[in-house]
PDB file of N, CA and C in Angstrom:
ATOM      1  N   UNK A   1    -114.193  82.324  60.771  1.00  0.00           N
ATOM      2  CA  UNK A   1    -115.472  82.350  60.082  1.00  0.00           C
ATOM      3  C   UNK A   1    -115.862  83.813  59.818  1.00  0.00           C
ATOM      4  N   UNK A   2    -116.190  84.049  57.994  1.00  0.00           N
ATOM      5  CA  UNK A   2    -116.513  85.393  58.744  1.00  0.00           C
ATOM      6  C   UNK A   2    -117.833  85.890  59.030  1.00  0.00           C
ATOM      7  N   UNK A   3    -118.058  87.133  58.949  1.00  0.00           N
ATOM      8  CA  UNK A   3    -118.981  88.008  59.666  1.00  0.00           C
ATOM      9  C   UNK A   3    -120.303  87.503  58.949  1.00  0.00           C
ATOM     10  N   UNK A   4    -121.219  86.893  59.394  1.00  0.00           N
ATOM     11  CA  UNK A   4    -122.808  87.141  58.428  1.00  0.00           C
ATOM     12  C   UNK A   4    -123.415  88.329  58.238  1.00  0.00           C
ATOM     13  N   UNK A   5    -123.422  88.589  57.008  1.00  0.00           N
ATOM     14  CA  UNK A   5    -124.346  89.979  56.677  1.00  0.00           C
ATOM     15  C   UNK A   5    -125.742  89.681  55.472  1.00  0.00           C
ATOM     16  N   UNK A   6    -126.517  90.220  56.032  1.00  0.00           N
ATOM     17  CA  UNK A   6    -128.041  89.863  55.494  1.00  0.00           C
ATOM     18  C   UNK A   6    -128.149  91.712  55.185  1.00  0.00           C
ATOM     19  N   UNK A   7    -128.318  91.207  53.471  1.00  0.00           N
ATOM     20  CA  UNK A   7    -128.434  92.501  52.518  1.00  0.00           C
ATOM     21  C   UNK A   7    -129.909  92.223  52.312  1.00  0.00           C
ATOM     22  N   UNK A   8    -130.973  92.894  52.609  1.00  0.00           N
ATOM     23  CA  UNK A   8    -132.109  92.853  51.903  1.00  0.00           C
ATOM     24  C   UNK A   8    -132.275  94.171  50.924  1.00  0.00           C
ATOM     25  N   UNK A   9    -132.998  93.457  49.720  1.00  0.00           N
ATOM     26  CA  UNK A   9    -133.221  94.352  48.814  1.00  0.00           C
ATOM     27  C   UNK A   9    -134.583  94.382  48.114  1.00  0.00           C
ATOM     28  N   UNK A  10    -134.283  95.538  47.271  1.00  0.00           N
ATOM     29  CA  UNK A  10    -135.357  95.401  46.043  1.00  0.00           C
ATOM     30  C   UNK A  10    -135.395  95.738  44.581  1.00  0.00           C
ATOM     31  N   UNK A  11    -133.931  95.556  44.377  1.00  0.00           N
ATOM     32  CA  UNK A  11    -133.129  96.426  43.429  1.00  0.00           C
ATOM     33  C   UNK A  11    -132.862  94.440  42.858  1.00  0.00           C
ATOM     34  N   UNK A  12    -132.793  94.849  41.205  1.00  0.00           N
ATOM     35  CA  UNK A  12    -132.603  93.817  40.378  1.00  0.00           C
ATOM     36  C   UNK A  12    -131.583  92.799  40.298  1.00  0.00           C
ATOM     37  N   UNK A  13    -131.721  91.891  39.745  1.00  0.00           N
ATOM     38  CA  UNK A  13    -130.488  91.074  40.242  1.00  0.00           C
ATOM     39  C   UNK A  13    -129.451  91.287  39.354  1.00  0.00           C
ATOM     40  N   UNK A  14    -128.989  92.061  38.626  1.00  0.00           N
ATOM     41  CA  UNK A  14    -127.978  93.222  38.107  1.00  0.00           C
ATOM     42  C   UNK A  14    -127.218  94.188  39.086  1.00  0.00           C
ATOM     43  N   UNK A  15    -128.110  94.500  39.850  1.00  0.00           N
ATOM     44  CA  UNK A  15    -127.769  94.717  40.920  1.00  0.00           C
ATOM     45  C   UNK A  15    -127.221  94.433  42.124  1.00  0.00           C
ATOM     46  N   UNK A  16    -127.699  93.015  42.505  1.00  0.00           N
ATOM     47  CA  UNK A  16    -127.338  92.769  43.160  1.00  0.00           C
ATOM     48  C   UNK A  16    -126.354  91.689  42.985  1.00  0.00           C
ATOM     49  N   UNK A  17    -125.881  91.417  41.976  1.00  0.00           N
ATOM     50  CA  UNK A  17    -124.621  91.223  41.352  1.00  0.00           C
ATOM     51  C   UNK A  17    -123.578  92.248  41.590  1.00  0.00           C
ATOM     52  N   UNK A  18    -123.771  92.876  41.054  1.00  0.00           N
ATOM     53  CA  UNK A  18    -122.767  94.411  41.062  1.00  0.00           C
ATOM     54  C   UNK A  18    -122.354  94.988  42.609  1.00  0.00           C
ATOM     55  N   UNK A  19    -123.469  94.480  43.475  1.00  0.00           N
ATOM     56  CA  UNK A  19    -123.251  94.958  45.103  1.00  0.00           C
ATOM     57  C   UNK A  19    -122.621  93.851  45.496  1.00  0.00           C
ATOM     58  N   UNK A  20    -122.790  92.115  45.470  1.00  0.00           N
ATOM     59  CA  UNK A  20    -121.815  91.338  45.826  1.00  0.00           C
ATOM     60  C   UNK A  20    -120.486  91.182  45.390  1.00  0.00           C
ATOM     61  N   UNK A  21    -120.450  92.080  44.006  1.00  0.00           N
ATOM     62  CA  UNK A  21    -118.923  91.882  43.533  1.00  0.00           C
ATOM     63  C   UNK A  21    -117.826  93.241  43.971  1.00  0.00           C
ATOM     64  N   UNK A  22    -118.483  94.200  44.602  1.00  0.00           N
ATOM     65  CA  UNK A  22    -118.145  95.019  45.393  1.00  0.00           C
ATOM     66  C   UNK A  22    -117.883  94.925  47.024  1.00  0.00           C
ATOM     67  N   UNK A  23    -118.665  94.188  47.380  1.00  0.00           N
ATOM     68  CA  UNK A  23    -118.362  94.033  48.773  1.00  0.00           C
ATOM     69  C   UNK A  23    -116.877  93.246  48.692  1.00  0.00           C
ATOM     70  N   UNK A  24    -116.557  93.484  50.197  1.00  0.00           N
ATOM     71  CA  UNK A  24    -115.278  92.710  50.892  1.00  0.00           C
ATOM     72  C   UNK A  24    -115.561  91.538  50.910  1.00  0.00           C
ATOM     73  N   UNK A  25    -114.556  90.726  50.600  1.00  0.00           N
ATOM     74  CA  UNK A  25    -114.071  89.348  50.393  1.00  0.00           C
ATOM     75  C   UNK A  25    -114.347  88.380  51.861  1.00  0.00           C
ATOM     76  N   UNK A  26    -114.036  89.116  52.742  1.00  0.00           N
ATOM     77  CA  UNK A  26    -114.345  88.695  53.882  1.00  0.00           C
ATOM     78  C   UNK A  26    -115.564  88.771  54.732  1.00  0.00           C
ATOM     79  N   UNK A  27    -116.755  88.957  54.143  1.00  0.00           N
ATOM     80  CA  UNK A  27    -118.339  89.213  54.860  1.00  0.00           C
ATOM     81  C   UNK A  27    -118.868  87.502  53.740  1.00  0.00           C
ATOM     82  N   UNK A  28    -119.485  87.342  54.974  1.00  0.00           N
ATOM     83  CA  UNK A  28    -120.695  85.914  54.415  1.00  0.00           C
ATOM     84  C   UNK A  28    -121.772  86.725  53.971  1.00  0.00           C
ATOM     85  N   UNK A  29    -122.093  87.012  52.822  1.00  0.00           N
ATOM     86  CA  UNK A  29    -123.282  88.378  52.657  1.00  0.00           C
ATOM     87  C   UNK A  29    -124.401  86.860  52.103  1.00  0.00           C
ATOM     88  N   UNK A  30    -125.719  87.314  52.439  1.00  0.00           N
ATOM     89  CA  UNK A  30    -126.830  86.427  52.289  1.00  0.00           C
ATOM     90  C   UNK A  30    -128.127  87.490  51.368  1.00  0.00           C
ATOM     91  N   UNK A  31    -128.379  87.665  50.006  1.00  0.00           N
ATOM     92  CA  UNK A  31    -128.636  88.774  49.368  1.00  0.00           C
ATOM     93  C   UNK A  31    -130.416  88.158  50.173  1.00  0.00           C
ATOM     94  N   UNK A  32    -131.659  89.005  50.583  1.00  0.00           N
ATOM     95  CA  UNK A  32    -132.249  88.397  50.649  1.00  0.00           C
ATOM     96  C   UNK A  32    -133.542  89.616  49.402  1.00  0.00           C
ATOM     97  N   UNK A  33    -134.173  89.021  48.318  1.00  0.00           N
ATOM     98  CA  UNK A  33    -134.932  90.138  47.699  1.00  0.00           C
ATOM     99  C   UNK A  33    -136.314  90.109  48.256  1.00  0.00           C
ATOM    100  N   UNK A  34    -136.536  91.067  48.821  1.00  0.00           N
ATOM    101  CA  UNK A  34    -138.160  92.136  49.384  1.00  0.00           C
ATOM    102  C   UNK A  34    -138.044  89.746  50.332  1.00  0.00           C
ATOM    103  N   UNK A  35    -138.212  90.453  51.480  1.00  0.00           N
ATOM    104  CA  UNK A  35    -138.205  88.860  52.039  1.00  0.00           C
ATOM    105  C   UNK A  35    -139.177  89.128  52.999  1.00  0.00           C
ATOM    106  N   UNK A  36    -139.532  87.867  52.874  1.00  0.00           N
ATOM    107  CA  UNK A  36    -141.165  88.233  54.242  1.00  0.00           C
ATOM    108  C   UNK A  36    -140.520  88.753  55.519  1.00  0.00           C
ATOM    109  N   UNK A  37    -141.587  88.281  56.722  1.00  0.00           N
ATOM    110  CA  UNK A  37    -140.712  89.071  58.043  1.00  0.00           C
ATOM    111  C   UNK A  37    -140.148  87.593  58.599  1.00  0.00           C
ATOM    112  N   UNK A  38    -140.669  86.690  58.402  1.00  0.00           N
ATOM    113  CA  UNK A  38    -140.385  85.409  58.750  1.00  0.00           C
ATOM    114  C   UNK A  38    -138.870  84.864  58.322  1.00  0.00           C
ATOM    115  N   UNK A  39    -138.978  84.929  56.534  1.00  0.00           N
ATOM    116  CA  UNK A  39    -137.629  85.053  56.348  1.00  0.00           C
ATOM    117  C   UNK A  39    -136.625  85.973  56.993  1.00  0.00           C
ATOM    118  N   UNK A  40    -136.822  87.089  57.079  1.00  0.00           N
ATOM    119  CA  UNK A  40    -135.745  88.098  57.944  1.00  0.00           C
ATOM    120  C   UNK A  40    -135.553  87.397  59.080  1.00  0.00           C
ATOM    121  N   UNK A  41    -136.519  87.037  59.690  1.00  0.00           N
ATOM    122  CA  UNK A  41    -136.142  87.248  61.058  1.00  0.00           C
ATOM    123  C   UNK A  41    -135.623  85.772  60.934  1.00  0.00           C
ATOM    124  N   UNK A  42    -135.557  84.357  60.522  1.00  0.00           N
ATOM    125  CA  UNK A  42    -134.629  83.574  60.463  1.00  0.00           C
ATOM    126  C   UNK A  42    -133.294  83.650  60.318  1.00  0.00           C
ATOM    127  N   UNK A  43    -133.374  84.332  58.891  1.00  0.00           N
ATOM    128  CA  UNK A  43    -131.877  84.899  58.711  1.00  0.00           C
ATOM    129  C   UNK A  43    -131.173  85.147  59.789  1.00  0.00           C
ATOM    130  N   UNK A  44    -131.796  86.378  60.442  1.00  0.00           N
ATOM    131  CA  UNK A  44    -131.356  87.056  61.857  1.00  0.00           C
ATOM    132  C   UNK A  44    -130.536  86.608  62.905  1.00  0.00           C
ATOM    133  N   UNK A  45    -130.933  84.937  62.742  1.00  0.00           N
ATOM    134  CA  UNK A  45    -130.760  84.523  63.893  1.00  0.00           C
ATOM    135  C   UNK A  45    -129.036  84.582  64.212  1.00  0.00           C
ATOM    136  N   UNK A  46    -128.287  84.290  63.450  1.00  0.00           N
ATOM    137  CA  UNK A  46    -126.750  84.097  63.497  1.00  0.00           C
ATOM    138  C   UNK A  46    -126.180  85.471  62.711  1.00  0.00           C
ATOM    139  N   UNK A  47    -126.747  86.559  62.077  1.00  0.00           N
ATOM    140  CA  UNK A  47    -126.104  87.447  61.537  1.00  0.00           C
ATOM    141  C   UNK A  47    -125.621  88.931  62.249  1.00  0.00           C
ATOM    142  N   UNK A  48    -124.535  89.270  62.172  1.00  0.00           N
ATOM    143  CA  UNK A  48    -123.814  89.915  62.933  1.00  0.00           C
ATOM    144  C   UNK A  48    -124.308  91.299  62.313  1.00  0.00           C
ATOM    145  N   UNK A  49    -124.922  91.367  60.747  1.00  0.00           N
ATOM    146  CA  UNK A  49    -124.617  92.847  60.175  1.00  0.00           C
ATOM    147  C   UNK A  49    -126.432  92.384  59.633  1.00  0.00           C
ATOM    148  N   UNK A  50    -127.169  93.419  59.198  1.00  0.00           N
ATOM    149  CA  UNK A  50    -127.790  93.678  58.361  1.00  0.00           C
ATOM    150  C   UNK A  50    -127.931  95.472  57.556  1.00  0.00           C
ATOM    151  N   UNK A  51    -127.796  94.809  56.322  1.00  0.00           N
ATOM    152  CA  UNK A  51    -128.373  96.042  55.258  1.00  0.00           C
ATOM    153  C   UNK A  51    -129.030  95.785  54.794  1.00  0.00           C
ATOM    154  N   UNK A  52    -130.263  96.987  54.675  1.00  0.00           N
ATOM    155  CA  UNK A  52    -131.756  96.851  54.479  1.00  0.00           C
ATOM    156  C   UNK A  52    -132.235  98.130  53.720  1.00  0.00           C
ATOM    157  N   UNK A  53    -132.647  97.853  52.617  1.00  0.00           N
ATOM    158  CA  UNK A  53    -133.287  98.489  51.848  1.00  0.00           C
ATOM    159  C   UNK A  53    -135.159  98.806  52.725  1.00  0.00           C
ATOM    160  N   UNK A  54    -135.682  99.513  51.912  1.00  0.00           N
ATOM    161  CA  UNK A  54    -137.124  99.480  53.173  1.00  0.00           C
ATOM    162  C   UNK A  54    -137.544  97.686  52.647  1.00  0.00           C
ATOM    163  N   UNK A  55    -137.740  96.979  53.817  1.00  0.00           N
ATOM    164  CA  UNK A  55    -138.138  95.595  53.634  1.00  0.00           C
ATOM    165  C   UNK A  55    -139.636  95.463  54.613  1.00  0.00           C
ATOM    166  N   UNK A  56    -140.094  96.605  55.446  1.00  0.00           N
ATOM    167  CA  UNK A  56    -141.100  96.643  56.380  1.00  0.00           C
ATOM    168  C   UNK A  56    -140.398  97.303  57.714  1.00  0.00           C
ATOM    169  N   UNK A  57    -141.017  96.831  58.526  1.00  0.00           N
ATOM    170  CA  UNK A  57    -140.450  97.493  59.785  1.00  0.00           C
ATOM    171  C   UNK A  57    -139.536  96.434  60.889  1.00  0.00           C
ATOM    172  N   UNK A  58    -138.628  96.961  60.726  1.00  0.00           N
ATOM    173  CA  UNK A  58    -137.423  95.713  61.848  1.00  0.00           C
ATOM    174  C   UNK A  58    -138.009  96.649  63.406  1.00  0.00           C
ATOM    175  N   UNK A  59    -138.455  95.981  64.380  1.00  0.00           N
ATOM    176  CA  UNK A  59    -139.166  96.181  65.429  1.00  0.00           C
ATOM    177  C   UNK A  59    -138.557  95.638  66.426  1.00  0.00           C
ATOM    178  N   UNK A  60    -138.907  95.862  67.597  1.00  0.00           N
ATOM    179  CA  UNK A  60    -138.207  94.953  68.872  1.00  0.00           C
ATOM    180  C   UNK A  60    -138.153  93.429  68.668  1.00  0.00           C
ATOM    181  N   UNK A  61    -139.093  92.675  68.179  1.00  0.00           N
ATOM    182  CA  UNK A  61    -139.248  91.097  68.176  1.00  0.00           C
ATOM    183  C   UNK A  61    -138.113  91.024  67.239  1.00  0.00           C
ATOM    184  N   UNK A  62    -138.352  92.092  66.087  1.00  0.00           N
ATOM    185  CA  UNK A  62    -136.984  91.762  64.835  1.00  0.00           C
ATOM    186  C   UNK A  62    -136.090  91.278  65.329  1.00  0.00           C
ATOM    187  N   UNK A  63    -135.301  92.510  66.318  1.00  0.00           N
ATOM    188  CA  UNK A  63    -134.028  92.930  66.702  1.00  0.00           C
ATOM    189  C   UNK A  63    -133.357  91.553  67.838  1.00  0.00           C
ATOM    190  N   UNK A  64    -134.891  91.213  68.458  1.00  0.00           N
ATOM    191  CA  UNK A  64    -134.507  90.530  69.677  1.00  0.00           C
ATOM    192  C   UNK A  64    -134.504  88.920  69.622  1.00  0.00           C
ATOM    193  N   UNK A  65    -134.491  88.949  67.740  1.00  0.00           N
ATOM    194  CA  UNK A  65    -134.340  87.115  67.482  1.00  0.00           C
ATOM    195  C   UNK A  65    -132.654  87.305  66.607  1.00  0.00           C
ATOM    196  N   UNK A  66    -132.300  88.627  67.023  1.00  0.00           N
ATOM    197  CA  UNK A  66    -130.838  88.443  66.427  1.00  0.00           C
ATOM    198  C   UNK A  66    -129.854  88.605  67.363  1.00  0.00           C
ATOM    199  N   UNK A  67    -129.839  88.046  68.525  1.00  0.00           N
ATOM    200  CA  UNK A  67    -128.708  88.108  69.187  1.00  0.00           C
ATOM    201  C   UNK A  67    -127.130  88.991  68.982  1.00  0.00           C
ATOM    202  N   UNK A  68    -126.637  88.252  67.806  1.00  0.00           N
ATOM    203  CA  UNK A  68    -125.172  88.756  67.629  1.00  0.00           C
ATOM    204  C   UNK A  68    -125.507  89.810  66.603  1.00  0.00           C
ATOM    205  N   UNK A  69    -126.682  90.328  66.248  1.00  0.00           N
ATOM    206  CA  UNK A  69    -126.609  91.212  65.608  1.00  0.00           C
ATOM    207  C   UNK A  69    -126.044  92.609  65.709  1.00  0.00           C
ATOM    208  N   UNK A  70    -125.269  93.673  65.239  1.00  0.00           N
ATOM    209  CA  UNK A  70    -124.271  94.680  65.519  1.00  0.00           C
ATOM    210  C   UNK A  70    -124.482  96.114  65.348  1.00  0.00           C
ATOM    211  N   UNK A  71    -124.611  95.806  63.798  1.00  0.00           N
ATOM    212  CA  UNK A  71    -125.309  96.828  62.918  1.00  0.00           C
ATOM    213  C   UNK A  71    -126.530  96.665  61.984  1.00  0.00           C
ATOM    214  N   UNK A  72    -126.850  97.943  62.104  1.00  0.00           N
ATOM    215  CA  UNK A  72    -128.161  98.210  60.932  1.00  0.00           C
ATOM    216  C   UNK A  72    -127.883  99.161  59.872  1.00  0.00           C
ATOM    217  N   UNK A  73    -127.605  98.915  58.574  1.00  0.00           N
ATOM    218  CA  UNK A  73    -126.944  99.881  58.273  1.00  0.00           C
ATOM    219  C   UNK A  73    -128.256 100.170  57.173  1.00  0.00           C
ATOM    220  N   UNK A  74    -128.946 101.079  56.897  1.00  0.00           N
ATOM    221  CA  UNK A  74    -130.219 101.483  56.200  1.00  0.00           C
ATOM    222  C   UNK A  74    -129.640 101.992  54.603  1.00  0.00           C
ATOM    223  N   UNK A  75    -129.570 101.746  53.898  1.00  0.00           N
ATOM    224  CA  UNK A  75    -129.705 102.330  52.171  1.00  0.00           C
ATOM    225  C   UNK A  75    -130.492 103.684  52.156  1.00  0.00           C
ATOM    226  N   UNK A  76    -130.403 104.531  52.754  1.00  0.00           N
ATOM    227  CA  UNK A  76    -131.126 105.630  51.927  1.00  0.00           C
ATOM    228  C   UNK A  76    -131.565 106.762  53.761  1.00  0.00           C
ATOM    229  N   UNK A  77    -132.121 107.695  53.368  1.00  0.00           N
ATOM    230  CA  UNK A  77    -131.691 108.371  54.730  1.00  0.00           C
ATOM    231  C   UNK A  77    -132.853 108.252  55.680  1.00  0.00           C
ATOM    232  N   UNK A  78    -133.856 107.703  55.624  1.00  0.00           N
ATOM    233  CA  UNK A  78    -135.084 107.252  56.811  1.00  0.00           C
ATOM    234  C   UNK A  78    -135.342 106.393  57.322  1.00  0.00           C
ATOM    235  N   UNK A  79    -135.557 106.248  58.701  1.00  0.00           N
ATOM    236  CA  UNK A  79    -135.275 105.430  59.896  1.00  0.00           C
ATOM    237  C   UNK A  79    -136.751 104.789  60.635  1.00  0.00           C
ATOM    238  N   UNK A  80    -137.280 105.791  59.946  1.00  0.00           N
ATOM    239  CA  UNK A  80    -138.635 105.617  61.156  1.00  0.00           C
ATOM    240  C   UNK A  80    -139.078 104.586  61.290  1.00  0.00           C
ATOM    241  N   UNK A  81    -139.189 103.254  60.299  1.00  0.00           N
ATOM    242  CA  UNK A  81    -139.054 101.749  60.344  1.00  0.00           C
ATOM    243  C   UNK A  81    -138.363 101.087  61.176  1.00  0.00           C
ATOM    244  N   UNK A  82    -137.121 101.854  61.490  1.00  0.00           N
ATOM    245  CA  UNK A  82    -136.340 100.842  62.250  1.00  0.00           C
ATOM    246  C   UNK A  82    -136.945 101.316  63.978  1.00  0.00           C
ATOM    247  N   UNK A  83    -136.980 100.147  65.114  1.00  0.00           N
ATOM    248  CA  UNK A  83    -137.559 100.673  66.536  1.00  0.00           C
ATOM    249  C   UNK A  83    -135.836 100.760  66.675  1.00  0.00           C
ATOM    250  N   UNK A  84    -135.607 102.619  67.240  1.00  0.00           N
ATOM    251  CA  UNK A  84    -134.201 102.555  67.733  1.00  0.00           C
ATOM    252  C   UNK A  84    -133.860 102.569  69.208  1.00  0.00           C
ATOM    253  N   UNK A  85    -134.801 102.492  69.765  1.00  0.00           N
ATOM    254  CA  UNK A  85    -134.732 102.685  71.149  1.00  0.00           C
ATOM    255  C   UNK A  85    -134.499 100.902  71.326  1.00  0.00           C
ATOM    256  N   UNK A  86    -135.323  99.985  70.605  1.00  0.00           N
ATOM    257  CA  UNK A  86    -134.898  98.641  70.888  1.00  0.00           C
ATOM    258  C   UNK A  86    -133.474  98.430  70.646  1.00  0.00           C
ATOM    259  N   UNK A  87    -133.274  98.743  69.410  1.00  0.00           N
ATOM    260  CA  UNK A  87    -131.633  98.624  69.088  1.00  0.00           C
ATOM    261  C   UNK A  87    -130.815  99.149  69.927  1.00  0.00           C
ATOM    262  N   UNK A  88    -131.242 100.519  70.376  1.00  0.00           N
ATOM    263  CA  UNK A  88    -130.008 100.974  71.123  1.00  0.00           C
ATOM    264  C   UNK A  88    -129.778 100.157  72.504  1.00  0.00           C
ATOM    265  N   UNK A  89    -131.193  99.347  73.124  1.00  0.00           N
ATOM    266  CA  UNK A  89    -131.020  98.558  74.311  1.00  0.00           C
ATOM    267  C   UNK A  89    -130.143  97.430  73.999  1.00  0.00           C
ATOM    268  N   UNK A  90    -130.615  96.871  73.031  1.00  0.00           N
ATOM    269  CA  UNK A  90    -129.789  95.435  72.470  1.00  0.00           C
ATOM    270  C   UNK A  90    -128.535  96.096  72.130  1.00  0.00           C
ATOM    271  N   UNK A  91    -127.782  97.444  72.025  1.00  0.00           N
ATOM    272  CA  UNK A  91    -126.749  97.597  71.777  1.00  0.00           C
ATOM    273  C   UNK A  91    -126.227  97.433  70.161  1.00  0.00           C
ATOM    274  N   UNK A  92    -127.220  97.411  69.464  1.00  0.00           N
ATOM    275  CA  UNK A  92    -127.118  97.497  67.952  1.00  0.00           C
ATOM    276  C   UNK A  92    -127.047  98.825  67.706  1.00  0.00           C
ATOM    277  N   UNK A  93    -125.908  98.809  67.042  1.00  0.00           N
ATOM    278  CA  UNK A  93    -125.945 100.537  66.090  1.00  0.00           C
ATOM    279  C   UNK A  93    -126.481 100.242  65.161  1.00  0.00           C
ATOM    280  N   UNK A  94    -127.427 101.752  64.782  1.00  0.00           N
ATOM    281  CA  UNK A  94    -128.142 102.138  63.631  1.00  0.00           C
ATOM    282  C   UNK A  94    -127.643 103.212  62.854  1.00  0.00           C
ATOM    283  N   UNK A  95    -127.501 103.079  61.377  1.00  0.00           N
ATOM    284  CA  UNK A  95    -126.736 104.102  60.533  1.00  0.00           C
ATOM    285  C   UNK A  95    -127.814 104.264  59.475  1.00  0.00           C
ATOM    286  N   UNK A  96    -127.216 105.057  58.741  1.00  0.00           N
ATOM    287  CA  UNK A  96    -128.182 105.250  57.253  1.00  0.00           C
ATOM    288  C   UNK A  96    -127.182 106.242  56.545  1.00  0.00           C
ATOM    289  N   UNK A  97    -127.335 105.544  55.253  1.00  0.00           N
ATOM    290  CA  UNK A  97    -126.622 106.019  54.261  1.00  0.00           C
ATOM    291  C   UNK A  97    -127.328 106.467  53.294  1.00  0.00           C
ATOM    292  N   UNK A  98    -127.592 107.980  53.247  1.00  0.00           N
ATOM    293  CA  UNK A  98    -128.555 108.444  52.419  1.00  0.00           C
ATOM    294  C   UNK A  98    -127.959 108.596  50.792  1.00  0.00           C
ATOM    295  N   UNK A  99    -128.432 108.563  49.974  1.00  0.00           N
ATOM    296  CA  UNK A  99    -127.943 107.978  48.702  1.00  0.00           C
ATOM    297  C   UNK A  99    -128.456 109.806  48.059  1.00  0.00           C
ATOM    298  N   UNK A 100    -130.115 110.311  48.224  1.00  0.00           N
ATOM    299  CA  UNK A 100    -130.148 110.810  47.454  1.00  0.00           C
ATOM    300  C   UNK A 100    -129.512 112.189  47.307  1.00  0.00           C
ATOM    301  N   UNK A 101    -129.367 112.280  45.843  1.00  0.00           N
ATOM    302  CA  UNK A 101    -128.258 113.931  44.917  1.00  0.00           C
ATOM    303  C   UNK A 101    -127.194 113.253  44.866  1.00  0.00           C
ATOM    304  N   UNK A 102    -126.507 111.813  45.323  1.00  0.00           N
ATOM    305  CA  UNK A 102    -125.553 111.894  44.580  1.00  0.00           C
ATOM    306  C   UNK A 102    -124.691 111.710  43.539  1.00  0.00           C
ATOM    307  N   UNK A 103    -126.013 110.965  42.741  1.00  0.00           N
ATOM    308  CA  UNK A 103    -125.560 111.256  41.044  1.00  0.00           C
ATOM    309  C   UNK A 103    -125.487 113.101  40.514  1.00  0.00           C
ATOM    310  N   UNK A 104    -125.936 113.704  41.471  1.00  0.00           N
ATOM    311  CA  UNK A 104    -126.608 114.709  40.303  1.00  0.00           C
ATOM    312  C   UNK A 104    -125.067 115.722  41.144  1.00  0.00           C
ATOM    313  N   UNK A 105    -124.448 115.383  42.518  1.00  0.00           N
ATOM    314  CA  UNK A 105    -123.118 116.296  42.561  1.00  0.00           C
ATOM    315  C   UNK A 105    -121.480 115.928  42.201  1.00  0.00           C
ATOM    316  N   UNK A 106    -121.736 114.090  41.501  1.00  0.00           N
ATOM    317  CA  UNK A 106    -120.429 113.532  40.967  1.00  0.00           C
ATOM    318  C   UNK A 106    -121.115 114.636  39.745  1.00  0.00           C
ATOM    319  N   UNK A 107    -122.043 114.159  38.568  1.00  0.00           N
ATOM    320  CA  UNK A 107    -122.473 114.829  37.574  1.00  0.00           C
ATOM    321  C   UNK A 107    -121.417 116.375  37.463  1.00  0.00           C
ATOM    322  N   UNK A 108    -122.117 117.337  38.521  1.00  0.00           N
ATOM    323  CA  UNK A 108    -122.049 118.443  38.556  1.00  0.00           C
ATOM    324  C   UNK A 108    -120.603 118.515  38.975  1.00  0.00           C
ATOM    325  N   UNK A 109    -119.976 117.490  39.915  1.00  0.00           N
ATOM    326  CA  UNK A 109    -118.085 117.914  40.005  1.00  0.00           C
ATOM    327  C   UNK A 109    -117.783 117.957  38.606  1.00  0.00           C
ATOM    328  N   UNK A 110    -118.243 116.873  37.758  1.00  0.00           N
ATOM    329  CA  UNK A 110    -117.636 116.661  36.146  1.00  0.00           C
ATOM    330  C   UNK A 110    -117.753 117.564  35.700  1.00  0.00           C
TER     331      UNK A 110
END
């Protein structure tokens, strides 16, 4: 079975076309757009991965209705939403993939 991953977003569904046809073949990805906290935190319950655009604040209660949850992997480079001291107890890694300049240094390699 594979991995559940809960993508929340807020980016168009052009988008989020273009991000499911990019991902690996092997992730159960669940796109969820701007989703209450209720929805998240259902989702949560069985998902091993989440990527999260800013959707509000994932907090200890977040973290602690996702059991098998693994990773947090953030879209863009600020954290302060996410509680990391909960995660790091529950043993969830937290990442962030900061996005911004890098249109403007592929641009500038060209």
């Amino acid at each position: 079975m594979p991995p559940k991953t809960i993508f929340t977003t807020e980016r168009s569904p052009f988008h989020q076309e273009r991000a499911l046809a990019a991902a690996p073949p092997d992730l159960d990805i669940t796109l969820l757009h701007r989703p209450s906290r209720e929805a998240l935190q259902n989702a949560l319950v069985d998902a091993e991965y989440l990527i999260s655009e800013r959707v509000g604040l994932i907090d200890a209660e977040l973290i602690a209705a996702a059991p098998r949850l693994k990773l947090i992997l953030r879209l863009g480079s600020l954290t302060h939403d996410i509680d990391l001291d909960a995660a790091r107890s529950a043993g969830v890694i937290v990442c962030r993939w900061p996005d911004a300049g890098a249109i403007r240094v592929a641009e500038h390699t060209i």
